[in-house]
PDB file of N, CA and C in Angstrom:
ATOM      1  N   UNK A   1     162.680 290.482 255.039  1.00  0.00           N
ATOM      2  CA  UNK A   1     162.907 289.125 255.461  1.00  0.00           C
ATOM      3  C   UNK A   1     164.181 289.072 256.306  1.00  0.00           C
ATOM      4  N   UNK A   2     164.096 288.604 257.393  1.00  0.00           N
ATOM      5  CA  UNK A   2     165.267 287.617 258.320  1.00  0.00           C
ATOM      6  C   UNK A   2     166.216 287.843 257.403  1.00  0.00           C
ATOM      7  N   UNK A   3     167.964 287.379 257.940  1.00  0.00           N
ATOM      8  CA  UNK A   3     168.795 286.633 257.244  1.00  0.00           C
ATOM      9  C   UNK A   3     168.836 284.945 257.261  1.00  0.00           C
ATOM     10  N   UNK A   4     168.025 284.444 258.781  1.00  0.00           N
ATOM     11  CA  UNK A   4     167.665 283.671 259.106  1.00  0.00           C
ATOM     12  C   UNK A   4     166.592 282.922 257.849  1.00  0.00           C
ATOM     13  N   UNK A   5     165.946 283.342 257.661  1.00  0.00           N
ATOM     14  CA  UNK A   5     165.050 282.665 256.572  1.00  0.00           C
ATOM     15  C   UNK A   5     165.646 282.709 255.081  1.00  0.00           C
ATOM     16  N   UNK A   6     166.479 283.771 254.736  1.00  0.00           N
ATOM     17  CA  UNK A   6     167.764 283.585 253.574  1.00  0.00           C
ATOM     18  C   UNK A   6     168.270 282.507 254.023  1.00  0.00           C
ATOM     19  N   UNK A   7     168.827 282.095 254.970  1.00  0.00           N
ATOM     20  CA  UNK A   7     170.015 280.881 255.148  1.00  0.00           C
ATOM     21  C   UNK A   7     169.006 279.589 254.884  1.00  0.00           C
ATOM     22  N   UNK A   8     167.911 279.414 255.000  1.00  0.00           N
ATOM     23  CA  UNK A   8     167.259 278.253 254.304  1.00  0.00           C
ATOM     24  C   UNK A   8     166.701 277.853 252.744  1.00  0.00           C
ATOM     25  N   UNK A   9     167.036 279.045 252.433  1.00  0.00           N
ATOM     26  CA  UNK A   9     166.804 279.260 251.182  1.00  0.00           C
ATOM     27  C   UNK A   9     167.895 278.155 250.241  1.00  0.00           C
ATOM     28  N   UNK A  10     167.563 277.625 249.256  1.00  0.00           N
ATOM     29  CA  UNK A  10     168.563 277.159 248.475  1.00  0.00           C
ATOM     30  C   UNK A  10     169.254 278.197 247.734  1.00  0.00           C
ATOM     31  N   UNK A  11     170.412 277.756 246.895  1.00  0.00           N
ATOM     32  CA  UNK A  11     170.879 279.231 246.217  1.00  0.00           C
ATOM     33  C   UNK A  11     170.165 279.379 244.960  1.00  0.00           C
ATOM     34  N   UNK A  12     169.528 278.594 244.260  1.00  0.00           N
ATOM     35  CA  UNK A  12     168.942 279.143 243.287  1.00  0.00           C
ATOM     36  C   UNK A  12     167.253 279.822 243.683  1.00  0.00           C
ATOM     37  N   UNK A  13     166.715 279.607 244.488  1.00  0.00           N
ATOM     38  CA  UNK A  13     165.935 280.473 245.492  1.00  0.00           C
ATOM     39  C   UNK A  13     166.352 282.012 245.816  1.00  0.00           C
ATOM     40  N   UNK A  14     167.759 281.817 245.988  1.00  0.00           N
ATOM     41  CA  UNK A  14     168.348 283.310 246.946  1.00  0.00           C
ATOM     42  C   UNK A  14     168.616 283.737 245.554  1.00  0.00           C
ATOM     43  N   UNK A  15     169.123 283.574 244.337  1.00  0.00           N
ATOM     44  CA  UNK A  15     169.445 284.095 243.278  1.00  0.00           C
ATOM     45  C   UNK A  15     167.519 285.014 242.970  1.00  0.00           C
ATOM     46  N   UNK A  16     166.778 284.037 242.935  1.00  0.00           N
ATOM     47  CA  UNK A  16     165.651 284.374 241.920  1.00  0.00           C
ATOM     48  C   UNK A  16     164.904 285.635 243.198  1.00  0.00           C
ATOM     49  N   UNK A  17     165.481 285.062 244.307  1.00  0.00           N
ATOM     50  CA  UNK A  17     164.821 286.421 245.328  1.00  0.00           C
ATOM     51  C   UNK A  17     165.594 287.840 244.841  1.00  0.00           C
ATOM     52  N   UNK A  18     166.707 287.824 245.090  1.00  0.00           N
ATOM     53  CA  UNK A  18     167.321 288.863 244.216  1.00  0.00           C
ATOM     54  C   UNK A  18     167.219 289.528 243.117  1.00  0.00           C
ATOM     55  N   UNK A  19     166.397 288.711 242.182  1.00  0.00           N
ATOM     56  CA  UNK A  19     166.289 289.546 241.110  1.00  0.00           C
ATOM     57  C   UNK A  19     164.897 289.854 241.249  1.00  0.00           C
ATOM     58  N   UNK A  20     164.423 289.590 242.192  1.00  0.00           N
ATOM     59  CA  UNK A  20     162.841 290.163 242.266  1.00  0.00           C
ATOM     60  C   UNK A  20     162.919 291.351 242.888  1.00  0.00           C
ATOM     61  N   UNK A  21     164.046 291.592 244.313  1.00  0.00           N
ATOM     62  CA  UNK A  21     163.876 292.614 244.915  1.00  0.00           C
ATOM     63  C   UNK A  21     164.970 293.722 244.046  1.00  0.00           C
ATOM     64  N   UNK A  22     165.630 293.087 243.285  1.00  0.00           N
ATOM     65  CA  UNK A  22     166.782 294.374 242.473  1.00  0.00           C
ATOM     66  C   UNK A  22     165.457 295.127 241.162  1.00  0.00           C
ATOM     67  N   UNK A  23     164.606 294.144 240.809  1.00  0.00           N
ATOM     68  CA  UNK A  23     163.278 294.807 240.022  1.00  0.00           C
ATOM     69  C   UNK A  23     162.871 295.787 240.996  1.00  0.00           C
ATOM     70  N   UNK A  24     162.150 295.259 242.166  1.00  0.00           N
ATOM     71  CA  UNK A  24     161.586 296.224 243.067  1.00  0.00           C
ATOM     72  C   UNK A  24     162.373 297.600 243.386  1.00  0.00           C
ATOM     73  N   UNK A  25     163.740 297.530 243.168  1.00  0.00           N
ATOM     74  CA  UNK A  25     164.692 298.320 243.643  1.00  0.00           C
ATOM     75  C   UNK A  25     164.255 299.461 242.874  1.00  0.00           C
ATOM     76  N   UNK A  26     164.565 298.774 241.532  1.00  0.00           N
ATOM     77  CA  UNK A  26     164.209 299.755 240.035  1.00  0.00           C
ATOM     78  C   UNK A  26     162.917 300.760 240.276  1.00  0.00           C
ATOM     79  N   UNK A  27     162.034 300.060 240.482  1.00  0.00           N
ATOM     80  CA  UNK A  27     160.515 300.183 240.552  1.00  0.00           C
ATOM     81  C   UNK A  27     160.727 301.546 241.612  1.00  0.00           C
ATOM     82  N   UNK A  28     160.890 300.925 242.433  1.00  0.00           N
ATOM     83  CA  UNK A  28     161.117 301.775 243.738  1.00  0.00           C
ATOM     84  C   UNK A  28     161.785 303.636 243.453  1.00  0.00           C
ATOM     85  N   UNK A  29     163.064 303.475 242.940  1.00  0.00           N
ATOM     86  CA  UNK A  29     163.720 304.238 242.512  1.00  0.00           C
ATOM     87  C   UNK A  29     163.298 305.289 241.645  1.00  0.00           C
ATOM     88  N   UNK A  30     162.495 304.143 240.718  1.00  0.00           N
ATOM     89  CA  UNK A  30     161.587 305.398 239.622  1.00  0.00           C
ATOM     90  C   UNK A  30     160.354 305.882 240.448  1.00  0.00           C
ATOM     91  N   UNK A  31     159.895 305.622 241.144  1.00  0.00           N
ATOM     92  CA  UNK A  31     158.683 306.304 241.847  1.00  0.00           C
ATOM     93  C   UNK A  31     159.678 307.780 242.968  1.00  0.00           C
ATOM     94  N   UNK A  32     160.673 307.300 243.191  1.00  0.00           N
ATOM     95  CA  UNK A  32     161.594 308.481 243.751  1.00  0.00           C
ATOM     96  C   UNK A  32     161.990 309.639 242.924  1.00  0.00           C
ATOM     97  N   UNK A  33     161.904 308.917 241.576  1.00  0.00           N
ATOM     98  CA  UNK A  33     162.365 310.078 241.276  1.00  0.00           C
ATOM     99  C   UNK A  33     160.914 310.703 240.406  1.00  0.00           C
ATOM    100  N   UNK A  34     160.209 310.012 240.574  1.00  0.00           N
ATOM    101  CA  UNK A  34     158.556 310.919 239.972  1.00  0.00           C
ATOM    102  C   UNK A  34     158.273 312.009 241.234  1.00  0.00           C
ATOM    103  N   UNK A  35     158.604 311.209 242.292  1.00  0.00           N
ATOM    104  CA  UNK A  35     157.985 311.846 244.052  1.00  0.00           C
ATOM    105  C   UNK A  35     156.481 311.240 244.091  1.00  0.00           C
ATOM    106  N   UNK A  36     156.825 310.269 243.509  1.00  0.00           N
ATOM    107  CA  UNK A  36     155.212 309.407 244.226  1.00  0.00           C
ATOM    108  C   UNK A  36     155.477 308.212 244.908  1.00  0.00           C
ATOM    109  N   UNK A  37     156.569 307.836 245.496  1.00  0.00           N
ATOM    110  CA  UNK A  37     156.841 306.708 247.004  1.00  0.00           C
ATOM    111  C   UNK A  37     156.243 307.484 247.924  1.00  0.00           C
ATOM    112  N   UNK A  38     155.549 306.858 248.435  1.00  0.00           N
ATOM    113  CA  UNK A  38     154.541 307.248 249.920  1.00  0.00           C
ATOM    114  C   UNK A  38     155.791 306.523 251.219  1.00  0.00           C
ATOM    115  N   UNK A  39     156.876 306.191 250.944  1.00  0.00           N
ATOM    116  CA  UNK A  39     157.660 304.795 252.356  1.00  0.00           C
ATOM    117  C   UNK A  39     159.507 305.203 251.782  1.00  0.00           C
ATOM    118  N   UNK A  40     159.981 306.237 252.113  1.00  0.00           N
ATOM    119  CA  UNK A  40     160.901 306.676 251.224  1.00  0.00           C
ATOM    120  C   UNK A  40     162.089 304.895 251.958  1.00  0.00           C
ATOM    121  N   UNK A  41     161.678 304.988 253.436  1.00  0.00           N
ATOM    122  CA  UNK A  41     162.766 303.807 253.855  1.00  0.00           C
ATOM    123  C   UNK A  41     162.749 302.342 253.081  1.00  0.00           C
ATOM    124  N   UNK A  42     161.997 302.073 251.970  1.00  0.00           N
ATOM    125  CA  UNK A  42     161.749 301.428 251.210  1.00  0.00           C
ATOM    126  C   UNK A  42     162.768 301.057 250.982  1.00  0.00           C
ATOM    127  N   UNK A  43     163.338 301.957 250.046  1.00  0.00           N
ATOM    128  CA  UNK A  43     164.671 302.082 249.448  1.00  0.00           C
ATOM    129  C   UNK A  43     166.034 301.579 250.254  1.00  0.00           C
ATOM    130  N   UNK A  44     166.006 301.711 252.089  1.00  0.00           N
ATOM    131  CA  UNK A  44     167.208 301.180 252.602  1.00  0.00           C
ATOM    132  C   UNK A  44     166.995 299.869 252.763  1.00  0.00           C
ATOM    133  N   UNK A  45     165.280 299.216 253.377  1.00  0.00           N
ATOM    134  CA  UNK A  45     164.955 298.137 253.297  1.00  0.00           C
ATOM    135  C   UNK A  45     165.465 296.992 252.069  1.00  0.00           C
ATOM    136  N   UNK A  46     165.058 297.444 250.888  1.00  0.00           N
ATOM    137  CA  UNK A  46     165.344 296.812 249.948  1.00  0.00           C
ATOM    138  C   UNK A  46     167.092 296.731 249.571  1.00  0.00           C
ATOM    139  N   UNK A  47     167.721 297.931 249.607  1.00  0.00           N
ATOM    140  CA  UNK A  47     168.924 297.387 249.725  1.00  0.00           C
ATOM    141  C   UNK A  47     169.725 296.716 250.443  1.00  0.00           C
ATOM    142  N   UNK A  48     169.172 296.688 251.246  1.00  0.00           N
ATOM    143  CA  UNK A  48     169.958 295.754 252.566  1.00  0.00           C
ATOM    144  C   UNK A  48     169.394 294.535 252.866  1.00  0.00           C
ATOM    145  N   UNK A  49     168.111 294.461 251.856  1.00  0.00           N
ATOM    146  CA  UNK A  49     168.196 292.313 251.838  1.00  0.00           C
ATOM    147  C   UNK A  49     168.853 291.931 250.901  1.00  0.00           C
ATOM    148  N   UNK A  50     168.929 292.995 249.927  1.00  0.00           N
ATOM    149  CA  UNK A  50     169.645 292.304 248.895  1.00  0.00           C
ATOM    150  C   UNK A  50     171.486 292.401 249.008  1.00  0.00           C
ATOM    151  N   UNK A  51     171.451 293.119 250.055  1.00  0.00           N
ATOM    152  CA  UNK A  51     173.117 293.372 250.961  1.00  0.00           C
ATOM    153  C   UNK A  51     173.170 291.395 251.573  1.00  0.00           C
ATOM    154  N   UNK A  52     172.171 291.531 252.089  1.00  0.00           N
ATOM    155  CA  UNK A  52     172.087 289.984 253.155  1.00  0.00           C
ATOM    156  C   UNK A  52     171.891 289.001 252.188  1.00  0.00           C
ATOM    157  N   UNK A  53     171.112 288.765 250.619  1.00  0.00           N
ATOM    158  CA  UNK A  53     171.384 287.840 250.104  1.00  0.00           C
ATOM    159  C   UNK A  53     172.674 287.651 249.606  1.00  0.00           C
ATOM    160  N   UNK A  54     173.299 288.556 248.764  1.00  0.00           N
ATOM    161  CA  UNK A  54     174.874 288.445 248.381  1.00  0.00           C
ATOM    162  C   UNK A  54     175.541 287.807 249.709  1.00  0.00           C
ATOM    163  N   UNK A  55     175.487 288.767 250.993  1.00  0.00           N
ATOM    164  CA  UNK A  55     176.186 288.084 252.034  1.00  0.00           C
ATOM    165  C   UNK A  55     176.163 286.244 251.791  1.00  0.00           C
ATOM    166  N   UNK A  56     175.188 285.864 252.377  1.00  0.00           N
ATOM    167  CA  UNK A  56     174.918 284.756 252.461  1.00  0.00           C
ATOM    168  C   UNK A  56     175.511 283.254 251.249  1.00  0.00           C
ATOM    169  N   UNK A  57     175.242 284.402 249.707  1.00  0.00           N
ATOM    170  CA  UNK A  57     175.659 283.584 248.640  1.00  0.00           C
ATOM    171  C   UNK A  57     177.079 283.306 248.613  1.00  0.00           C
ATOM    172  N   UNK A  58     178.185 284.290 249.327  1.00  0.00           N
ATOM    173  CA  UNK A  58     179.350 284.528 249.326  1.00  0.00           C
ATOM    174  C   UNK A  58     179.654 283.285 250.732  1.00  0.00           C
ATOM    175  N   UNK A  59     178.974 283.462 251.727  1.00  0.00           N
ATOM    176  CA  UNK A  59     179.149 282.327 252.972  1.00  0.00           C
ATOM    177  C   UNK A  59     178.713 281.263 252.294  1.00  0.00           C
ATOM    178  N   UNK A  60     178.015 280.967 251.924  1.00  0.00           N
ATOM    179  CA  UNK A  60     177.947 279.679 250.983  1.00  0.00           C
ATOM    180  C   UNK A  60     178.884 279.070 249.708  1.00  0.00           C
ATOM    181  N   UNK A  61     179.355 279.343 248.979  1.00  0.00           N
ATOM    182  CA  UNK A  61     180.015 279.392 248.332  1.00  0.00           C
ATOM    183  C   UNK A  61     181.616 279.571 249.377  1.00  0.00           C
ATOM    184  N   UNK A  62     181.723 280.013 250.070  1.00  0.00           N
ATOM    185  CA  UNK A  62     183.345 279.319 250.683  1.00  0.00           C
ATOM    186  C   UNK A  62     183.248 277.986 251.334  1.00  0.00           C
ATOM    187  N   UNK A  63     181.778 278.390 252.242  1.00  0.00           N
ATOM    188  CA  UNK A  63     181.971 277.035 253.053  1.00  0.00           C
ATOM    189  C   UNK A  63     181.674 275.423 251.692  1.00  0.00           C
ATOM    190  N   UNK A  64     181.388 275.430 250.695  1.00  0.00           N
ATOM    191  CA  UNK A  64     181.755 274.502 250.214  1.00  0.00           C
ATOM    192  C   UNK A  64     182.877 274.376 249.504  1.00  0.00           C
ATOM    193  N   UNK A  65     183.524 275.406 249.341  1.00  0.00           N
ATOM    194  CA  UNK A  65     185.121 275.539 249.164  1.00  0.00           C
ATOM    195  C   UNK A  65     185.713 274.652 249.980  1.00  0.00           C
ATOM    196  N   UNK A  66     185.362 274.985 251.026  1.00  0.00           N
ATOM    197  CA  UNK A  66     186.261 274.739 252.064  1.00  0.00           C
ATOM    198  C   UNK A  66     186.025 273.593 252.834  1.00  0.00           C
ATOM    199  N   UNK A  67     185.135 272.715 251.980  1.00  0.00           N
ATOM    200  CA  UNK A  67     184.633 271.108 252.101  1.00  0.00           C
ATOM    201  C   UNK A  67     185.492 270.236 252.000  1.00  0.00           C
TER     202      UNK A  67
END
């Protein structure tokens, strides 16, 4: 997903996406280490939306700081 489509997200949306893709992460991880992932870039994919949701939760959370 976009970061673009994260930024419309509400934060309790971007929270519950996160813990779906940090499951998937898991999921992911254990098939790495069986050697049955067929998509090894899986693994950078998935960490790096969940890099862009934290981002986003952290830009959110100042800019209403800073309201």
């Amino acid at each position: 997903m976009k970061a673009s489509e994260y930024r419309e997200m509400n934060p309790e949306e971007l929270i519950d996406e996160m813990d779906v893709l940090r499951r998937r992460l898991f999921e992911i991880r254990t098939q790495a280490v069986t050697e049955k992932l067929e998509d090894p870039s899986l693994l950078t994919k998935i960490r790096r939306d969940i890099a862009r949701i934290k981002t986003i939760i952290v830009q959110n959370e100042t800019a209403e700081a800073a309201s």
